[in-house]
PDB file of N, CA and C in Angstrom:
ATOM      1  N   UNK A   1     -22.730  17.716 -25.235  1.00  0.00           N
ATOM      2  CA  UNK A   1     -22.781  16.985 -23.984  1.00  0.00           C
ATOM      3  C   UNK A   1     -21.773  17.602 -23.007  1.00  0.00           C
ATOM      4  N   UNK A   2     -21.876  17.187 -21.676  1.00  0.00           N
ATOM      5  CA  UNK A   2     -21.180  17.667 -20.373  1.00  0.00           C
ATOM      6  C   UNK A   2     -20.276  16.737 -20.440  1.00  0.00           C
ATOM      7  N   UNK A   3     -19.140  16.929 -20.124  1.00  0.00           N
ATOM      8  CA  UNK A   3     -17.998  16.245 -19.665  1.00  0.00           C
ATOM      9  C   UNK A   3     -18.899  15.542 -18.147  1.00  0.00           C
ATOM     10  N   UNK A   4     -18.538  14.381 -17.630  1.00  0.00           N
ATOM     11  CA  UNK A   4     -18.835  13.958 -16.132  1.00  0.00           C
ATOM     12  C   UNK A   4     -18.460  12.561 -15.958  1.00  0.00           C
ATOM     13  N   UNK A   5     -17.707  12.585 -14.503  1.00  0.00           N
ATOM     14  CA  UNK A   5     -17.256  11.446 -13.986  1.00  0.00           C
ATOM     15  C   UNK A   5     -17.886  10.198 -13.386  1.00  0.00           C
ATOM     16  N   UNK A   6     -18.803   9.471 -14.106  1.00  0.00           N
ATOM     17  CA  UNK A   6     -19.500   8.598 -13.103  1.00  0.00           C
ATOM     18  C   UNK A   6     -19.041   7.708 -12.437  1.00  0.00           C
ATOM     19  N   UNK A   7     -17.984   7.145 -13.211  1.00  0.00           N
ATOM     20  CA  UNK A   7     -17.109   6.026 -12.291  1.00  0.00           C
ATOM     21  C   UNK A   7     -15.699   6.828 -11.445  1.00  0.00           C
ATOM     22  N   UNK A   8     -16.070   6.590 -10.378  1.00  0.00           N
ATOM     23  CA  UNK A   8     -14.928   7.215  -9.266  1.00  0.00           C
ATOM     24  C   UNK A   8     -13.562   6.317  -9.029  1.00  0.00           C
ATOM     25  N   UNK A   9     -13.198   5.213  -9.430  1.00  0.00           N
ATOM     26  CA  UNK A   9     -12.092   4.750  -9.812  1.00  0.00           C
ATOM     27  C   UNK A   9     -10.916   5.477 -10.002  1.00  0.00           C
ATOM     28  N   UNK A  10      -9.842   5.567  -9.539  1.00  0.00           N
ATOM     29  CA  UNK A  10      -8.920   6.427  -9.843  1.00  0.00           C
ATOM     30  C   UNK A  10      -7.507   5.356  -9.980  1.00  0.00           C
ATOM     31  N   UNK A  11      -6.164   5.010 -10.560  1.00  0.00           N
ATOM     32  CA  UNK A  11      -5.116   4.380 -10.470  1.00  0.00           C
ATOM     33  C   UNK A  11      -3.989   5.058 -10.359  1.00  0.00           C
ATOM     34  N   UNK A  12      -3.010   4.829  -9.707  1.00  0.00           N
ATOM     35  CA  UNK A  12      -1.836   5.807  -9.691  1.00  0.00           C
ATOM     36  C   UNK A  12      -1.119   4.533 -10.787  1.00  0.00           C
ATOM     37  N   UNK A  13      -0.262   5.197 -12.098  1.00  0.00           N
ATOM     38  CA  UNK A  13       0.431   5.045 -13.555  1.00  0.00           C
ATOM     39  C   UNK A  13       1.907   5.271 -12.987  1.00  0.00           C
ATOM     40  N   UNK A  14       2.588   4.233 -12.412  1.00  0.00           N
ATOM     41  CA  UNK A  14       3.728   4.534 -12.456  1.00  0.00           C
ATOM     42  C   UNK A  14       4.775   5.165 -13.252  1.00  0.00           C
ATOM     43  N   UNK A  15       4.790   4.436 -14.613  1.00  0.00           N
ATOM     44  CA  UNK A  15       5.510   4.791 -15.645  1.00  0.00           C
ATOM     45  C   UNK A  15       5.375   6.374 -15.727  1.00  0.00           C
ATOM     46  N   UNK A  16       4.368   6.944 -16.090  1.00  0.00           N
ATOM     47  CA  UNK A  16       4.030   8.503 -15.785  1.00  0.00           C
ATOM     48  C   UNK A  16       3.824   9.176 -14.714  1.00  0.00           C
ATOM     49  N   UNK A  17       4.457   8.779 -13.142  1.00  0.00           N
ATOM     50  CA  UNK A  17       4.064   8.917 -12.072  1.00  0.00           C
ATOM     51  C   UNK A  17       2.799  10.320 -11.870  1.00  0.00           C
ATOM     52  N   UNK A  18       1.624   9.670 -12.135  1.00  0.00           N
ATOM     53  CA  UNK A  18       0.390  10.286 -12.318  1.00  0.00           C
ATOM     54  C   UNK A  18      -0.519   9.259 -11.628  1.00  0.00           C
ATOM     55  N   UNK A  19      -1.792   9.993 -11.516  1.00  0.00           N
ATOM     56  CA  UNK A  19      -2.793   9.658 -11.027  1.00  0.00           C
ATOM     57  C   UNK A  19      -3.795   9.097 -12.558  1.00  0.00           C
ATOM     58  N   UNK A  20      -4.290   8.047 -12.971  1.00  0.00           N
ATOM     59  CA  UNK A  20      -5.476   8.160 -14.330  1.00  0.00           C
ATOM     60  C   UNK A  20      -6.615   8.522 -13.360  1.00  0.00           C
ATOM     61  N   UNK A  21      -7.450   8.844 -14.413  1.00  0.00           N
ATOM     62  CA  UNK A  21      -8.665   8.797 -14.092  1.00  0.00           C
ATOM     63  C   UNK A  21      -9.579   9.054 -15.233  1.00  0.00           C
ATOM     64  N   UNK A  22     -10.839   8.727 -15.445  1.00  0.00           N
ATOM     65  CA  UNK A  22     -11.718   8.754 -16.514  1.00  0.00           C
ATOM     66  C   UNK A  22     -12.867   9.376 -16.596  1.00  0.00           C
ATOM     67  N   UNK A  23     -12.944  10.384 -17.914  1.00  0.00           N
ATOM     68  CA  UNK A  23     -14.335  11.249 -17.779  1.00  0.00           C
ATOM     69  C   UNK A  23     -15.332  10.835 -18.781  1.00  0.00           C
ATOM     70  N   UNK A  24     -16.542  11.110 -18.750  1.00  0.00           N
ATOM     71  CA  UNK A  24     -17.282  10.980 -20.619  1.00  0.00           C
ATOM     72  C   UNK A  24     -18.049  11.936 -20.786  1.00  0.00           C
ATOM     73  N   UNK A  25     -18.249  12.113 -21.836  1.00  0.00           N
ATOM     74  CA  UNK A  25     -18.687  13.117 -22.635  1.00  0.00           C
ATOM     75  C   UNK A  25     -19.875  11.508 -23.917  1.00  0.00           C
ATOM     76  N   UNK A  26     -20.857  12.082 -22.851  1.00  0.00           N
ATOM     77  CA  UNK A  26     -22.023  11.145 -23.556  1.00  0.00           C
ATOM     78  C   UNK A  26     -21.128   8.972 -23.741  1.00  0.00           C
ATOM     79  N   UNK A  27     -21.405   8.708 -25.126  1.00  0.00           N
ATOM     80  CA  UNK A  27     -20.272   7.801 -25.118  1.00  0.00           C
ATOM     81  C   UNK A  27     -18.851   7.739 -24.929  1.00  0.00           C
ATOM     82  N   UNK A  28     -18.265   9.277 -25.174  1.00  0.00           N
ATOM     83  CA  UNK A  28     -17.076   9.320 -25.088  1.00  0.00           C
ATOM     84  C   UNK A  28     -15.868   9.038 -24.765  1.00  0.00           C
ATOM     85  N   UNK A  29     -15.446   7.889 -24.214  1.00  0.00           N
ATOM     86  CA  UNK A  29     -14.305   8.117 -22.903  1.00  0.00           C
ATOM     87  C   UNK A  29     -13.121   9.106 -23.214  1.00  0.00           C
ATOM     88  N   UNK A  30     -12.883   9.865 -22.116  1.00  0.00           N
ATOM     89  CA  UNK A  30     -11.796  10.860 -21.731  1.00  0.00           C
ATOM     90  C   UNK A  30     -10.957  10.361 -20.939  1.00  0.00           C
ATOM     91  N   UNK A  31      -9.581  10.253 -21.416  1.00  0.00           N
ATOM     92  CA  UNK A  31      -8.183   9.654 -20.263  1.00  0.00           C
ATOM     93  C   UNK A  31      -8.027  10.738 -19.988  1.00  0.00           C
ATOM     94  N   UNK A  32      -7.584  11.151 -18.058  1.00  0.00           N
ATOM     95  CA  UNK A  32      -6.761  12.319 -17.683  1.00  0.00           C
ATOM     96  C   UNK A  32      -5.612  11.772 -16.796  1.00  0.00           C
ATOM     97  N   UNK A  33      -4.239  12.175 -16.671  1.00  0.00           N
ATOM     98  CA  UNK A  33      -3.863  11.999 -16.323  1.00  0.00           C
ATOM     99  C   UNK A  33      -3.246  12.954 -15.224  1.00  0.00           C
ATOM    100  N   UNK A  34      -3.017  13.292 -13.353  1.00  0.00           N
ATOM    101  CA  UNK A  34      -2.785  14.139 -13.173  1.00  0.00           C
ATOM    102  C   UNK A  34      -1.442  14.258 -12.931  1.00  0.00           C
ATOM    103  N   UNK A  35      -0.596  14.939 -12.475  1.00  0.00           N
ATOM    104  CA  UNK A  35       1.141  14.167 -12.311  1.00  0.00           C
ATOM    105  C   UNK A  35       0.737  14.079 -11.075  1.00  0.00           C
ATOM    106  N   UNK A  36       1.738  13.436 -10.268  1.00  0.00           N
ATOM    107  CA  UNK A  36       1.972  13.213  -9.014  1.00  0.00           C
ATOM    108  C   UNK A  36       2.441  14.739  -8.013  1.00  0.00           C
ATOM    109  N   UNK A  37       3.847  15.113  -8.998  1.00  0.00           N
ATOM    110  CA  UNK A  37       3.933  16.263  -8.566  1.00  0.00           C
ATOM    111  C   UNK A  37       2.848  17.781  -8.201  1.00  0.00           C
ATOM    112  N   UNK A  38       1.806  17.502  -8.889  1.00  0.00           N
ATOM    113  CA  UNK A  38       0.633  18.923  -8.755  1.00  0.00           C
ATOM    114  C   UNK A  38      -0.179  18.165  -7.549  1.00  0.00           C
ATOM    115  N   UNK A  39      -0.525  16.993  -6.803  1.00  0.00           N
ATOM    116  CA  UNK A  39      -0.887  16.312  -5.543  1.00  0.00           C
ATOM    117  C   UNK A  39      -0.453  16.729  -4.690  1.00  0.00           C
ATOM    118  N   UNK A  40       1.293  16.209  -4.628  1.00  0.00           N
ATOM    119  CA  UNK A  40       1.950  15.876  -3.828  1.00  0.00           C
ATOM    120  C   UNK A  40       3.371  17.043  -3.281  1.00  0.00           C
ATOM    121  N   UNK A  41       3.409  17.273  -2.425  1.00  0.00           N
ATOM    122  CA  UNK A  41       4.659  18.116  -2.171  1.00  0.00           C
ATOM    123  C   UNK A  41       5.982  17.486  -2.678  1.00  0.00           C
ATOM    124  N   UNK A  42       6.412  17.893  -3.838  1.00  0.00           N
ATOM    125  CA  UNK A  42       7.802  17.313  -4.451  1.00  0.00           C
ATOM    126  C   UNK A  42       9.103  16.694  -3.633  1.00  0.00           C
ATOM    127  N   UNK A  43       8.929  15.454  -3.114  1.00  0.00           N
ATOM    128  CA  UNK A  43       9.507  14.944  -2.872  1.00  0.00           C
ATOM    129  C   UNK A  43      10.742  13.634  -3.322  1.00  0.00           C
ATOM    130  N   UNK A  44      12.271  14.349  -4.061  1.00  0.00           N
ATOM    131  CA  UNK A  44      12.667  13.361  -5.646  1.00  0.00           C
ATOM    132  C   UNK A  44      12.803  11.846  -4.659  1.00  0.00           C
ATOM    133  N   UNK A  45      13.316  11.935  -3.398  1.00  0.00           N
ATOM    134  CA  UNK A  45      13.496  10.534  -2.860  1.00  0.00           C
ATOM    135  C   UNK A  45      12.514  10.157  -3.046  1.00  0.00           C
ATOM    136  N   UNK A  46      11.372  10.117  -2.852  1.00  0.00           N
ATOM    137  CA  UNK A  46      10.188   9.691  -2.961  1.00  0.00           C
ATOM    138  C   UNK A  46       9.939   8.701  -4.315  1.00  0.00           C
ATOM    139  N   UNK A  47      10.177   9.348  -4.981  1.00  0.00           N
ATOM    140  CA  UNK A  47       9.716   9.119  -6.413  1.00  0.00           C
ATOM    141  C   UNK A  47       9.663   7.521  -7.044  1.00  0.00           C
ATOM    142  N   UNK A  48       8.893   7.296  -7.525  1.00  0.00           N
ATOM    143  CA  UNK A  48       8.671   6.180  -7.992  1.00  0.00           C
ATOM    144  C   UNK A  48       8.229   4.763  -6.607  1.00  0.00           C
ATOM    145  N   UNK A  49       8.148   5.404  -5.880  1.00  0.00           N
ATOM    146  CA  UNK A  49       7.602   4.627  -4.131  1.00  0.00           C
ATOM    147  C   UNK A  49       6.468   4.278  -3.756  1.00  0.00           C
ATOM    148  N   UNK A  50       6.023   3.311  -3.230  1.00  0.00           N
ATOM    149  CA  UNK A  50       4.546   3.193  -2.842  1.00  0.00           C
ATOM    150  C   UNK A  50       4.007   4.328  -1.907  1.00  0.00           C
ATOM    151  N   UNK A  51       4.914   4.931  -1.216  1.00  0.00           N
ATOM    152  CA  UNK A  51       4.656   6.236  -0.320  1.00  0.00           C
ATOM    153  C   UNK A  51       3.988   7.366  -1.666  1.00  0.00           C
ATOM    154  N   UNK A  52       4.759   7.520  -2.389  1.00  0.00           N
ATOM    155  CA  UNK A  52       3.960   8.629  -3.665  1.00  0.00           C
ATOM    156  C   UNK A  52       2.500   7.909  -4.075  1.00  0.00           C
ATOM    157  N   UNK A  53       2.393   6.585  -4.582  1.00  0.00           N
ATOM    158  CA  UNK A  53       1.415   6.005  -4.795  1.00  0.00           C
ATOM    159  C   UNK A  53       0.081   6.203  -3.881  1.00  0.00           C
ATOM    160  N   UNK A  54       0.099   6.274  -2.468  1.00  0.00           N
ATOM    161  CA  UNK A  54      -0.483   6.364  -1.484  1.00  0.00           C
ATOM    162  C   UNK A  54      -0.879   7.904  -1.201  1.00  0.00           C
ATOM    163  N   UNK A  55       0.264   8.415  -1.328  1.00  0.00           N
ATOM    164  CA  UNK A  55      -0.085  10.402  -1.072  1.00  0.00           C
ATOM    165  C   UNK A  55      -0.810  10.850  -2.353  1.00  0.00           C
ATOM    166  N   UNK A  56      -0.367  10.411  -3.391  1.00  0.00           N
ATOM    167  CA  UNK A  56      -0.960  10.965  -4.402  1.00  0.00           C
ATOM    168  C   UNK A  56      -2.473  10.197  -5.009  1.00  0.00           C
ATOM    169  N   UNK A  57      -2.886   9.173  -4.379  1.00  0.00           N
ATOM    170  CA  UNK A  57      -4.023   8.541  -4.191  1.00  0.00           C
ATOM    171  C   UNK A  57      -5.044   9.479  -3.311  1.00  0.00           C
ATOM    172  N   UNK A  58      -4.168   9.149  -2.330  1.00  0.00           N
ATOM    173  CA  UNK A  58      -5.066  10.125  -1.234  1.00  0.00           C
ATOM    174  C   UNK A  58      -5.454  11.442  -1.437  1.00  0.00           C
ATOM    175  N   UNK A  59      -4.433  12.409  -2.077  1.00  0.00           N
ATOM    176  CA  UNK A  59      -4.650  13.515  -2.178  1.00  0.00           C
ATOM    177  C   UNK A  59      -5.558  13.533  -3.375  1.00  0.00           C
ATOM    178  N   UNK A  60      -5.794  12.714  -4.550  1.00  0.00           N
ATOM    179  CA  UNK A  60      -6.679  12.981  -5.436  1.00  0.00           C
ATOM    180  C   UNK A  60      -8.052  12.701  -4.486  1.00  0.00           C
ATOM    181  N   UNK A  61      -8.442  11.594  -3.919  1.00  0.00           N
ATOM    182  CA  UNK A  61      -9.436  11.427  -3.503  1.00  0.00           C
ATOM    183  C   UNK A  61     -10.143  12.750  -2.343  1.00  0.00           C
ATOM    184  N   UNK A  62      -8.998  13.734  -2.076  1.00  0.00           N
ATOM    185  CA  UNK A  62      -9.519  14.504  -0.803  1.00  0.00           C
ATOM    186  C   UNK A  62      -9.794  15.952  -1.992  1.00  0.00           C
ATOM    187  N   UNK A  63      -9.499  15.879  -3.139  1.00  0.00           N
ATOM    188  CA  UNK A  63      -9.482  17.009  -3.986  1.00  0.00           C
ATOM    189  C   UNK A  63     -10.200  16.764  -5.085  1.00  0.00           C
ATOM    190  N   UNK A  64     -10.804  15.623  -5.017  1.00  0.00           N
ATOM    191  CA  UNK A  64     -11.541  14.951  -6.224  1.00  0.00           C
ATOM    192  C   UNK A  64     -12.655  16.376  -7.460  1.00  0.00           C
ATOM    193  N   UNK A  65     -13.582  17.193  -6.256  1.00  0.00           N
ATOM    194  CA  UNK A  65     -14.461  17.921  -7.275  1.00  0.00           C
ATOM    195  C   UNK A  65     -13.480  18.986  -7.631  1.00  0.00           C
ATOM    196  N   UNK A  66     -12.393  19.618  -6.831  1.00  0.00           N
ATOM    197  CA  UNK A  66     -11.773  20.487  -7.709  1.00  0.00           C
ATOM    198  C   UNK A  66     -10.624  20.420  -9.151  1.00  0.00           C
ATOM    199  N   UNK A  67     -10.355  18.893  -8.805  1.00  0.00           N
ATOM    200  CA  UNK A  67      -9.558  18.410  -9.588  1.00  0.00           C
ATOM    201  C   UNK A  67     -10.609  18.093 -11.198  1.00  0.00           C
ATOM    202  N   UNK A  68     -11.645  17.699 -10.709  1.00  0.00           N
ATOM    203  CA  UNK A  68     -13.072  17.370 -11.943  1.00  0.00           C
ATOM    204  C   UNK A  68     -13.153  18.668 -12.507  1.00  0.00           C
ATOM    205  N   UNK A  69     -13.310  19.746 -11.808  1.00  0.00           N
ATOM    206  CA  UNK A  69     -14.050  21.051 -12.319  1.00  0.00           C
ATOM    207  C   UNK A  69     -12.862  21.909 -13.314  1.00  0.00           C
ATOM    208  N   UNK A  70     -11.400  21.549 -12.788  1.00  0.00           N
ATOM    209  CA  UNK A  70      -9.964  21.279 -13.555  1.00  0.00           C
ATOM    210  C   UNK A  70     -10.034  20.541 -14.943  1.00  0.00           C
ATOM    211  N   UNK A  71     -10.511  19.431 -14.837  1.00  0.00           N
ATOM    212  CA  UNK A  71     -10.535  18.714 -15.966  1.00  0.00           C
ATOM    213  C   UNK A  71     -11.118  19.101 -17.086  1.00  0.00           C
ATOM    214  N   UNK A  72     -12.735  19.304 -16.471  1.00  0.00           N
ATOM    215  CA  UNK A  72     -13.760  19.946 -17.968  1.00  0.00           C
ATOM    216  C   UNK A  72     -13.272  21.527 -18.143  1.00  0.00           C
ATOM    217  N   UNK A  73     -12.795  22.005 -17.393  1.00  0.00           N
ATOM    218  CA  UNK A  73     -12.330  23.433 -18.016  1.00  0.00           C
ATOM    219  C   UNK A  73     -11.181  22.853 -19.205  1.00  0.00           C
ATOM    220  N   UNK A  74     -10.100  22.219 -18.789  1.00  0.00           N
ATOM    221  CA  UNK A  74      -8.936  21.738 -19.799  1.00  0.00           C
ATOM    222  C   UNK A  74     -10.356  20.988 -20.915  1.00  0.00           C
ATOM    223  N   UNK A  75     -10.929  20.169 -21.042  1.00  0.00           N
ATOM    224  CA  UNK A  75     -11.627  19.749 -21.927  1.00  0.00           C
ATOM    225  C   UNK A  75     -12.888  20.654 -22.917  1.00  0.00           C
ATOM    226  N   UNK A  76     -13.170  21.925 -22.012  1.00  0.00           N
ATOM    227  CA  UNK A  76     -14.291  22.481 -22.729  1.00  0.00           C
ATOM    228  C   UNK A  76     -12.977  23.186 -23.562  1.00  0.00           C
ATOM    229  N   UNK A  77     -11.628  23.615 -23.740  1.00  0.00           N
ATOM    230  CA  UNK A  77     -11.094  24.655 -24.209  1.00  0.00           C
ATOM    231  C   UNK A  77     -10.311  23.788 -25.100  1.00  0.00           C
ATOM    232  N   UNK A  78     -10.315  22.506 -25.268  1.00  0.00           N
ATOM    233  CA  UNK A  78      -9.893  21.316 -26.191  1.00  0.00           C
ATOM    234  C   UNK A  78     -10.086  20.194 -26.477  1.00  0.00           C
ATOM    235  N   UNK A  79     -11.336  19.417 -26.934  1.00  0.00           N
ATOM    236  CA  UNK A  79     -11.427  18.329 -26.735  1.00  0.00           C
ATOM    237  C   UNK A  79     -10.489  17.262 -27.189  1.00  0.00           C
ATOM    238  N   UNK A  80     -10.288  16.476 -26.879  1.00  0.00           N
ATOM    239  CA  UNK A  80      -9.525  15.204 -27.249  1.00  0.00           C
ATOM    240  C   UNK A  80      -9.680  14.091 -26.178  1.00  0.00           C
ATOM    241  N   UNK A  81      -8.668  13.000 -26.826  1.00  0.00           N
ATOM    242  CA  UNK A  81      -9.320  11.965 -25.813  1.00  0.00           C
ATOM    243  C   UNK A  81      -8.276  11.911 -24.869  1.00  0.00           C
ATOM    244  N   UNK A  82      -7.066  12.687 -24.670  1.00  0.00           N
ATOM    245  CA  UNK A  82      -6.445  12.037 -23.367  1.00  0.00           C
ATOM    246  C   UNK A  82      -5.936  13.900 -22.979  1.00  0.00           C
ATOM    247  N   UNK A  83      -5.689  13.861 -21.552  1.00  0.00           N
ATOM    248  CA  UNK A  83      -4.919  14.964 -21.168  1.00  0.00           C
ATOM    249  C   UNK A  83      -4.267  14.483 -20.160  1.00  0.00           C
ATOM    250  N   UNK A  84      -2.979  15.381 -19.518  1.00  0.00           N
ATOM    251  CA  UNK A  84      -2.282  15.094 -18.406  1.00  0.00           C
ATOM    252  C   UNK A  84      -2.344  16.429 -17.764  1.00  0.00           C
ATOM    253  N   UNK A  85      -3.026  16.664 -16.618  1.00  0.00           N
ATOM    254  CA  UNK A  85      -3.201  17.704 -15.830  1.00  0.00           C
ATOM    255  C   UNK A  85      -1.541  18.114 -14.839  1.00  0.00           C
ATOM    256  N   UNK A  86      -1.398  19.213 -15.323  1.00  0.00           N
ATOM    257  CA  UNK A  86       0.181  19.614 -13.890  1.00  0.00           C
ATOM    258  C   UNK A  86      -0.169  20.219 -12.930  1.00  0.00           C
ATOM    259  N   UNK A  87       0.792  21.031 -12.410  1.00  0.00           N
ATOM    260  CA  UNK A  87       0.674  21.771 -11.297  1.00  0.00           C
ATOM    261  C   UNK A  87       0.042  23.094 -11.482  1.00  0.00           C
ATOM    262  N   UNK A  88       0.504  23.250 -12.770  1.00  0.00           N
ATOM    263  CA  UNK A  88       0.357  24.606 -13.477  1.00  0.00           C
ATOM    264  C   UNK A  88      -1.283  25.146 -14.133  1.00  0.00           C
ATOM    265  N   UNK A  89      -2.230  24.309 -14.139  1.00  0.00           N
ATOM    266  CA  UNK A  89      -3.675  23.888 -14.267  1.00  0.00           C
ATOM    267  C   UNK A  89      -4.337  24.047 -12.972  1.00  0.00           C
ATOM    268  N   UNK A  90      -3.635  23.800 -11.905  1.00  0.00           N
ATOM    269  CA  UNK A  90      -4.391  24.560 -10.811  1.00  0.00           C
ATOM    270  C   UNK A  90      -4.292  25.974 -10.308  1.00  0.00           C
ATOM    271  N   UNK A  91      -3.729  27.129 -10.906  1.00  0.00           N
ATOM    272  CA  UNK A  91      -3.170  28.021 -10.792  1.00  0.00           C
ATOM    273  C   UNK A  91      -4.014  29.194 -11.033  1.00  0.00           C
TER     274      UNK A  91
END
């Protein structure tokens, strides 16, 4: 089966200042998590702020298919059920 996102839902995870989001693979569910930092221009005042919550919301939603096409590459080269995407995955 294809990895694919049908539900477009996304949450910003404070505790992991990341973005979740969810893929499947047939029944599967897939957790990804992206950091905030690979969104957002590293800002440490920032951190842990509803301002990061908001930029890094936004910026997933304006980057959404390249961030997807990110994901199933990390998933076709390992499956499992959770990943956390960095900065270093868009590279």
């Amino acid at each position: 089966m294809t990895l694919e996102f049908p539900n477009r839902s996304r949450s910003f995870d404070e505790v992991r200042n990341a973005v979740r989001f969810v893929g499947h693979d047939g029944m599967f569910e897939v957790r990804f998590f992206i950091e905030a930092d690979a969104l957002t221009k590293s800002e440490p005042d920032l951190r842990g702020t509803e301002m990061v919550e908001m930029k890094s919301l936004s910026a997933f939603d304006a980057l959404r298919a390249s961030i997807h096409d990110v994901a199933r590459r990390a998933y076709s080269s390992n499956r499992r059920d959770s990943y956390t995407l960095t900065a270093a995955d868009f590279r």
